[in-house]
N, C-alpha and C. Protein backbone atom coordinates (compact mmCIF):
# COMPACT_ATOMS: atom_id res chain seq x y z
N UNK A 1 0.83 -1.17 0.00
CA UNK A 1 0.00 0.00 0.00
C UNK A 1 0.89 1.24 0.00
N UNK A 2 0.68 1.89 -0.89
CA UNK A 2 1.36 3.56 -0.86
C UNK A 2 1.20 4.56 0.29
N UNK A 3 2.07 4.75 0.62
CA UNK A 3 1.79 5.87 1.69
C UNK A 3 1.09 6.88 1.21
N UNK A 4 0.12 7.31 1.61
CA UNK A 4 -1.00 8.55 1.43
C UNK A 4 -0.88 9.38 2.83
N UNK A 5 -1.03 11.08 1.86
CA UNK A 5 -0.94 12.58 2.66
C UNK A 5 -1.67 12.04 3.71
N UNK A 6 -2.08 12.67 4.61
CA UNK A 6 -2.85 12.97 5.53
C UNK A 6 -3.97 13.89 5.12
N UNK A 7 -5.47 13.66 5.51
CA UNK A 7 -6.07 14.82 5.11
C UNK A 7 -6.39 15.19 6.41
N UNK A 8 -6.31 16.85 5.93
CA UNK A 8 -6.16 17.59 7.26
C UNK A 8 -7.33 18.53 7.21
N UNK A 9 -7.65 19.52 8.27
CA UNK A 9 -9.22 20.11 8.40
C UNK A 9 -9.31 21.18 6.86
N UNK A 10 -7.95 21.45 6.81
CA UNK A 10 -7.60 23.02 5.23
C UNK A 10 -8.40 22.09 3.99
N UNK A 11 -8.17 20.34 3.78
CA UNK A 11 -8.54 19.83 2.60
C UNK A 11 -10.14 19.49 2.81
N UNK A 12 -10.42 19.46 4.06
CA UNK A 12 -11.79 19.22 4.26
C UNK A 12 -12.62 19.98 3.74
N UNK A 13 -12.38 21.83 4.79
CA UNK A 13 -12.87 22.92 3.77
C UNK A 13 -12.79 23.64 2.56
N UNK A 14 -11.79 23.15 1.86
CA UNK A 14 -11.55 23.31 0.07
C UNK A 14 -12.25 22.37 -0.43
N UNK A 15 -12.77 21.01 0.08
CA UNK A 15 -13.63 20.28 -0.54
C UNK A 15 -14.85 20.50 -0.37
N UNK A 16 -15.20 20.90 0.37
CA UNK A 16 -16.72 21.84 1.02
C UNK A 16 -16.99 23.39 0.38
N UNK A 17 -16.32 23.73 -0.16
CA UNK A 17 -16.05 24.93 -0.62
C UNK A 17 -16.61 24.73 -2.47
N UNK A 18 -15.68 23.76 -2.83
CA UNK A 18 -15.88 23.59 -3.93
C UNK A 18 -17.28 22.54 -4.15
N UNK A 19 -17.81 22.32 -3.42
CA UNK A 19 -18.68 21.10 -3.07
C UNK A 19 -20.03 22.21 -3.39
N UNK A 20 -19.81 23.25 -2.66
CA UNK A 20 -20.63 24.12 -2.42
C UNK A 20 -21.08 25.17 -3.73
N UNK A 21 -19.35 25.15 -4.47
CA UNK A 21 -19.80 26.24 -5.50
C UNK A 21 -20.40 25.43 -6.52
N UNK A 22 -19.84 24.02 -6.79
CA UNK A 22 -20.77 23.43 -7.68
C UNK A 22 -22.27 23.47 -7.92
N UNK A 23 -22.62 23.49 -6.36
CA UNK A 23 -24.06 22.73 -5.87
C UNK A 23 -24.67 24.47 -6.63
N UNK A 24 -23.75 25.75 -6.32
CA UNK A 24 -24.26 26.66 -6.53
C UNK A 24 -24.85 26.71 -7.87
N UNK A 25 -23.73 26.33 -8.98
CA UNK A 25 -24.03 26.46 -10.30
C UNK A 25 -24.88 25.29 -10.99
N UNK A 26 -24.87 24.72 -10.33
CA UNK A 26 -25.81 23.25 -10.46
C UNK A 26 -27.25 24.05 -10.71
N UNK A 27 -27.45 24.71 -9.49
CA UNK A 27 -28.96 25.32 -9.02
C UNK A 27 -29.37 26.19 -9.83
N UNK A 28 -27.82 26.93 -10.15
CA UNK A 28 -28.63 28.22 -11.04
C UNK A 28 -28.66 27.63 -12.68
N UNK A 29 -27.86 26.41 -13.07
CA UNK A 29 -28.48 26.39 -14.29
C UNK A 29 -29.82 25.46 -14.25
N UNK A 30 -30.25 24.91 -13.19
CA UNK A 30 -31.41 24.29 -13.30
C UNK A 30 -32.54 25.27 -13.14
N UNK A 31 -32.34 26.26 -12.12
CA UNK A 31 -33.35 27.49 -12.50
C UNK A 31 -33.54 28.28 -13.74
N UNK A 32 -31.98 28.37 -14.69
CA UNK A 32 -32.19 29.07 -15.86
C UNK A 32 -32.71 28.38 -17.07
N UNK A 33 -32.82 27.29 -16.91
CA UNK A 33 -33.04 25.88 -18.06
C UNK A 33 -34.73 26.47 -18.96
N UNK A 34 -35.50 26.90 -17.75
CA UNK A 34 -36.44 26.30 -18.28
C UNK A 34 -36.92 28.00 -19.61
N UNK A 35 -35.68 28.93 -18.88
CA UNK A 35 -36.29 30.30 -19.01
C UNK A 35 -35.22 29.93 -20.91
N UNK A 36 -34.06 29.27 -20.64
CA UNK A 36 -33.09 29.31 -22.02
C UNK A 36 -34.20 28.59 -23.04
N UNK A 37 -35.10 27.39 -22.12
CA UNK A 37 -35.29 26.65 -23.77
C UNK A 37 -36.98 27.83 -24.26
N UNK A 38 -37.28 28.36 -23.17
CA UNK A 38 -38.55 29.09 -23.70
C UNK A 38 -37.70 30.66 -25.06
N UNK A 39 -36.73 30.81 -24.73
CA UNK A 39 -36.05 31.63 -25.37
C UNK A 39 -35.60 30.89 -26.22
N UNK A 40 -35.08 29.95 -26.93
CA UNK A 40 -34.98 29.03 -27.83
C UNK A 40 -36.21 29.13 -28.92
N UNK A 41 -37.25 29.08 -27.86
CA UNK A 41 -38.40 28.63 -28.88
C UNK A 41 -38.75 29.84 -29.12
N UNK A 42 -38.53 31.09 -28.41
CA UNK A 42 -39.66 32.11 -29.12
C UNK A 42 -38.62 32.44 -30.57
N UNK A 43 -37.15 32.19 -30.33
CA UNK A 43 -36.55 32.63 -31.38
C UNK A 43 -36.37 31.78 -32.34
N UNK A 44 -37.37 30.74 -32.38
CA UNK A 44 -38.00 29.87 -33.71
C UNK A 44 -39.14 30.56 -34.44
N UNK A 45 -39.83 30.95 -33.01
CA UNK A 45 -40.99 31.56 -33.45
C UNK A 45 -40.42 32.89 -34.27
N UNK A 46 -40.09 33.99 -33.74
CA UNK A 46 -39.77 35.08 -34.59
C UNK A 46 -39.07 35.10 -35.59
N UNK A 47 -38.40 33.69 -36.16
CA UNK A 47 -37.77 33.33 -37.18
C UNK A 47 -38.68 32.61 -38.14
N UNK A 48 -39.55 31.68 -37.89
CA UNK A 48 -40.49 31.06 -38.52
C UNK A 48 -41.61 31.39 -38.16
N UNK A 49 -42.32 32.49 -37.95
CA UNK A 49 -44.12 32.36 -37.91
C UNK A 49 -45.12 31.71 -38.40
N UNK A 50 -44.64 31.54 -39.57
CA UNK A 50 -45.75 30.77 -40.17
C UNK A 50 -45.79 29.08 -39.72
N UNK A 51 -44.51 28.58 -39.95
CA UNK A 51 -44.12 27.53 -39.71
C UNK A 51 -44.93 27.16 -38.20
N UNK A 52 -44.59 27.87 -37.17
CA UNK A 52 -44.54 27.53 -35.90
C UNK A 52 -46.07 27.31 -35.67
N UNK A 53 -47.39 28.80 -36.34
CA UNK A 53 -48.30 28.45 -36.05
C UNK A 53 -48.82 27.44 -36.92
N UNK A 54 -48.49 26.97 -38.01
CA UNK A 54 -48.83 25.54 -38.41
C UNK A 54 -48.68 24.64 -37.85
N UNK A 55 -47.54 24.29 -36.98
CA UNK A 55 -47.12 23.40 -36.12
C UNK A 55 -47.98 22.96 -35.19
N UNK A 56 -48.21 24.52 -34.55
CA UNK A 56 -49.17 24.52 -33.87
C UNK A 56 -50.40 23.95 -33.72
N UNK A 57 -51.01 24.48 -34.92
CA UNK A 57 -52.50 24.03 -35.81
C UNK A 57 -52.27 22.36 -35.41
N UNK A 58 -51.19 22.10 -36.50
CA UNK A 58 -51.13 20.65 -36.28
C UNK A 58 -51.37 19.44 -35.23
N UNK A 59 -50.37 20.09 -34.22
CA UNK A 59 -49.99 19.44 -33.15
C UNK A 59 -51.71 19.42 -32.41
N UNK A 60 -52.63 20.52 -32.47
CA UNK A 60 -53.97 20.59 -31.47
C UNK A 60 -54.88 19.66 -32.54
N UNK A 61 -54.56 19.37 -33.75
CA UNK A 61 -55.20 18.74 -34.71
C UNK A 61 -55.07 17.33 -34.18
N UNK A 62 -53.41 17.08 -33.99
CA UNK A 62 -53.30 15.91 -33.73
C UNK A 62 -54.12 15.46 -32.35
N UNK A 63 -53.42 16.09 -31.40
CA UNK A 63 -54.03 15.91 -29.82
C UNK A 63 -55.72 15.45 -29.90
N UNK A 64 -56.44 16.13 -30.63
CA UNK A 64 -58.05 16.12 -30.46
C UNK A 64 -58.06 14.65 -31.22
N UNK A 65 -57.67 14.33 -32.24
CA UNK A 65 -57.82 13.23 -32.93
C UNK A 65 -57.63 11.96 -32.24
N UNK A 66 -56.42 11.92 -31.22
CA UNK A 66 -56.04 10.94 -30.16
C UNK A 66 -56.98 11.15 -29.14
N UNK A 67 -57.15 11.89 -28.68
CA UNK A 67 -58.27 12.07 -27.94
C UNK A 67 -59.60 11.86 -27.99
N UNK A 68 -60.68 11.62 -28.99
CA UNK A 68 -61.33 11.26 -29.77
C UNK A 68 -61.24 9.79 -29.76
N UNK A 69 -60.22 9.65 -30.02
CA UNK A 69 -60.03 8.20 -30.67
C UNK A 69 -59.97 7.12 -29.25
N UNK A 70 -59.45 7.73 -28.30
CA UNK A 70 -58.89 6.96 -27.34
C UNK A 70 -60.53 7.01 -26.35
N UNK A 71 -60.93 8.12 -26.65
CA UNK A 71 -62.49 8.35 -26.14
C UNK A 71 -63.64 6.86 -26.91
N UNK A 72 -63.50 7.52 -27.50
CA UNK A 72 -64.53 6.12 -28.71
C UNK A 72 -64.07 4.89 -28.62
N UNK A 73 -63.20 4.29 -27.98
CA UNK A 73 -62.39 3.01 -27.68
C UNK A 73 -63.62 2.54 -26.23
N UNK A 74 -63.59 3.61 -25.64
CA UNK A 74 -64.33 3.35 -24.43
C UNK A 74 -66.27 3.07 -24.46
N UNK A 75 -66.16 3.74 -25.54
CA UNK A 75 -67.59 4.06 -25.91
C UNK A 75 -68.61 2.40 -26.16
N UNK A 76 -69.83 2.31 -25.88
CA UNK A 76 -70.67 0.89 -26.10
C UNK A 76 -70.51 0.55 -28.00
N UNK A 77 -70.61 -0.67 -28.30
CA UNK A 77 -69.99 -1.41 -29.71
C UNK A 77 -71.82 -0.75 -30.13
N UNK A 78 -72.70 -1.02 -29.40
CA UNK A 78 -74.31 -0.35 -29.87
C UNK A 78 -74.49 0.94 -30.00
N UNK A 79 -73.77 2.00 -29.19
CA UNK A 79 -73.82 3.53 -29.67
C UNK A 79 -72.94 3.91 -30.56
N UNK A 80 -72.18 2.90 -30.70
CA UNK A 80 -71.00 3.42 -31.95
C UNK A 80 -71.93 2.69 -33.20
N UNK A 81 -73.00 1.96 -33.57
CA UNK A 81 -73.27 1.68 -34.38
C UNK A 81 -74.39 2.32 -34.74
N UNK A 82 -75.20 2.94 -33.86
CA UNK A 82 -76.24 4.13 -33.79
C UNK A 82 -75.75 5.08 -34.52
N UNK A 83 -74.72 5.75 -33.84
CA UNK A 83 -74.14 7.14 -33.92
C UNK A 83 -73.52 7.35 -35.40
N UNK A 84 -73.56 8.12 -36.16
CA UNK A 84 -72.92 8.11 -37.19
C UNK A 84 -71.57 9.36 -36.79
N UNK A 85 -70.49 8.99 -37.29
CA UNK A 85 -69.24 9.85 -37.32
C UNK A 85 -69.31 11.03 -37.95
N UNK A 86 -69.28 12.62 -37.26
CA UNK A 86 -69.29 13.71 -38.35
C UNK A 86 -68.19 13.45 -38.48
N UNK A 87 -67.86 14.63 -39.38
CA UNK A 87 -66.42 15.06 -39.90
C UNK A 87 -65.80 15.94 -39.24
N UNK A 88 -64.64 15.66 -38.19
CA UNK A 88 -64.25 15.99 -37.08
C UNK A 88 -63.74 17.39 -38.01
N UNK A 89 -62.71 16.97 -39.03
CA UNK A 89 -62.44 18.54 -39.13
C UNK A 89 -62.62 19.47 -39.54
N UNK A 90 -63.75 19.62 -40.22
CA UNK A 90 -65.30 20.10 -40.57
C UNK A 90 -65.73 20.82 -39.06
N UNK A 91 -65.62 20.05 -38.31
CA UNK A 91 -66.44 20.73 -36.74
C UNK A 91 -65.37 21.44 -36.29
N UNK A 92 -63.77 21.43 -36.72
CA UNK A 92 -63.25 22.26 -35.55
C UNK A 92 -62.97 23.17 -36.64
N UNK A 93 -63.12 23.71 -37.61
CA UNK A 93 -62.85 24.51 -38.51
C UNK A 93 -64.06 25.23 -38.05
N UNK A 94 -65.34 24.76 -38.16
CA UNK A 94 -66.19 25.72 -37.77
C UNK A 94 -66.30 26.16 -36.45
N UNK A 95 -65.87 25.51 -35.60
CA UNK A 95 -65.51 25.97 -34.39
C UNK A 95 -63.99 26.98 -34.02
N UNK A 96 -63.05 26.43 -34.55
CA UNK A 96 -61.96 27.43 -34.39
C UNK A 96 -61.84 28.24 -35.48
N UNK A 97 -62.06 28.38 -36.37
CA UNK A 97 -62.09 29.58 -37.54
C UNK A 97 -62.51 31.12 -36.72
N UNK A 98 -63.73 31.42 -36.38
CA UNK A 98 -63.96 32.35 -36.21
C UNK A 98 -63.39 33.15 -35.31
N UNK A 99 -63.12 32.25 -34.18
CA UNK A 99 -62.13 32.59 -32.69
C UNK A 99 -60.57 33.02 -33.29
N UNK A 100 -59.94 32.15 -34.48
CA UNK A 100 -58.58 32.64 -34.73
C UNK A 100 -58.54 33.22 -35.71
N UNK A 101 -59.41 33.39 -36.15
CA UNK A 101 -59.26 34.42 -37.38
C UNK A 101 -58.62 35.86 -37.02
N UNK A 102 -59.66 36.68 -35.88
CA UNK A 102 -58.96 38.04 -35.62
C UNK A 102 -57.09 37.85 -35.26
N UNK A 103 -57.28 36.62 -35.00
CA UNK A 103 -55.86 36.89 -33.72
C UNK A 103 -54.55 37.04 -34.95
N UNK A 104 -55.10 35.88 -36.27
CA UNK A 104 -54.26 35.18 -37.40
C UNK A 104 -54.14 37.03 -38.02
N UNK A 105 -55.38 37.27 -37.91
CA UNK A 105 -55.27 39.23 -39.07
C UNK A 105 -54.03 39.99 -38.39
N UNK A 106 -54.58 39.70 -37.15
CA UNK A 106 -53.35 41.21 -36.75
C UNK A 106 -51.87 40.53 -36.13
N UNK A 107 -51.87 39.44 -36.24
CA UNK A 107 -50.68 38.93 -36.20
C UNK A 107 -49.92 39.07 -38.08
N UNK A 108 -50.72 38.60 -39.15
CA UNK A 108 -49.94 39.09 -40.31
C UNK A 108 -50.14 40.64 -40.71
N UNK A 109 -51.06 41.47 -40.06
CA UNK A 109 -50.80 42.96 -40.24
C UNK A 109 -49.58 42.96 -39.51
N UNK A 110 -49.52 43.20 -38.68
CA UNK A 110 -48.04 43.52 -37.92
C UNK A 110 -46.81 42.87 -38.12
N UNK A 111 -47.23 41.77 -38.82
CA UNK A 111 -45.87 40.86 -39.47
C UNK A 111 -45.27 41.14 -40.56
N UNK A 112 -46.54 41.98 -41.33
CA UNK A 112 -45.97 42.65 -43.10
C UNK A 112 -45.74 44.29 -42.33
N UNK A 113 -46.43 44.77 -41.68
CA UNK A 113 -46.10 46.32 -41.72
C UNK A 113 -44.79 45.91 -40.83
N UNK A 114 -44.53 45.32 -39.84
CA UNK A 114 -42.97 45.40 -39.69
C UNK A 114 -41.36 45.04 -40.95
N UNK A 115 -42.14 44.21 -41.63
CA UNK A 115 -41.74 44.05 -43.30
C UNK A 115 -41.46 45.56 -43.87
N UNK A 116 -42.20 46.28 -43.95
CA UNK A 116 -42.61 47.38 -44.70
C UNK A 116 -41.57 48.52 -43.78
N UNK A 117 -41.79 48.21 -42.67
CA UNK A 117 -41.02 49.44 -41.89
C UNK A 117 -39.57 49.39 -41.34
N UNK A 118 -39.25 48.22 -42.24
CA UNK A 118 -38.10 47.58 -41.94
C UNK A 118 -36.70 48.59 -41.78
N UNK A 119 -35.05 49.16 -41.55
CA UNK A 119 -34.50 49.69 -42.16
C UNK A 119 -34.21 49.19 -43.58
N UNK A 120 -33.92 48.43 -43.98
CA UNK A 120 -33.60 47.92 -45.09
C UNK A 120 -34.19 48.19 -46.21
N UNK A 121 -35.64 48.42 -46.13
CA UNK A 121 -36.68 48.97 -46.92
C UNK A 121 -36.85 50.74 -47.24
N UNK A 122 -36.18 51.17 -46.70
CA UNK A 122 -35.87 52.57 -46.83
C UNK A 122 -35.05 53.12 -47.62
């Protein structure tokens, strides 16, 4: 066996020290995590708008469809043969159309007049 230093009370508190600043930076990037990836994404968003709210569209398209689906799994084999199936996306078009329409206008007014008022455009 090799002879080994002695550890003495000085290596105790340099290991407690550094024990400590870790734990510090540990904490603060787990507090900053959640604020970097929301900043990630808005600067998808302000890079891709269109993209993102399609995504969007999509993704609530998808969700309702699984949802639906996983619903009607549960449902009696006699009311599912009663019931006839509308056309789901027929119903949320008429249901979400009118609600996103204003929001979709003045999100591309302000998306072309910042276009328009660009420096570059001057």
């Amino acid at each position: 066996m090799k002879n080994r230093k002695q550890i003495t009370e000085e290596d105790l508190l340099v290991t407690e020290a550094l024990i400590a600043e870790s734990y510090g930076r540990l904490k603060k990037s787990v507090v900053q995590t959640p604020h970097r990836a929301l900043g990630s994404v808005g600067g998808t968003i302000r890079k891709h708008p269109f993209a993102a709210a399609a995504a969007a569209v999509a993704g609530g398209i998808g969700a309702y469809m699984i949802a639906t689906r996983m619903a009607s799994h549960h449902a009696d084999a006699r009311q599912k043969k009663e019931q006839r199936s509308p056309d789901l996306i027929k119903e949320m078009l008429v249901i979400f159309l009118p609600m996103a329409a204003p929001h979709i206008a003045m999100f591309i007014q302000k998306y072309l007049g910042s276009l328009m008022h660009s420096p570059k455009n001057k």
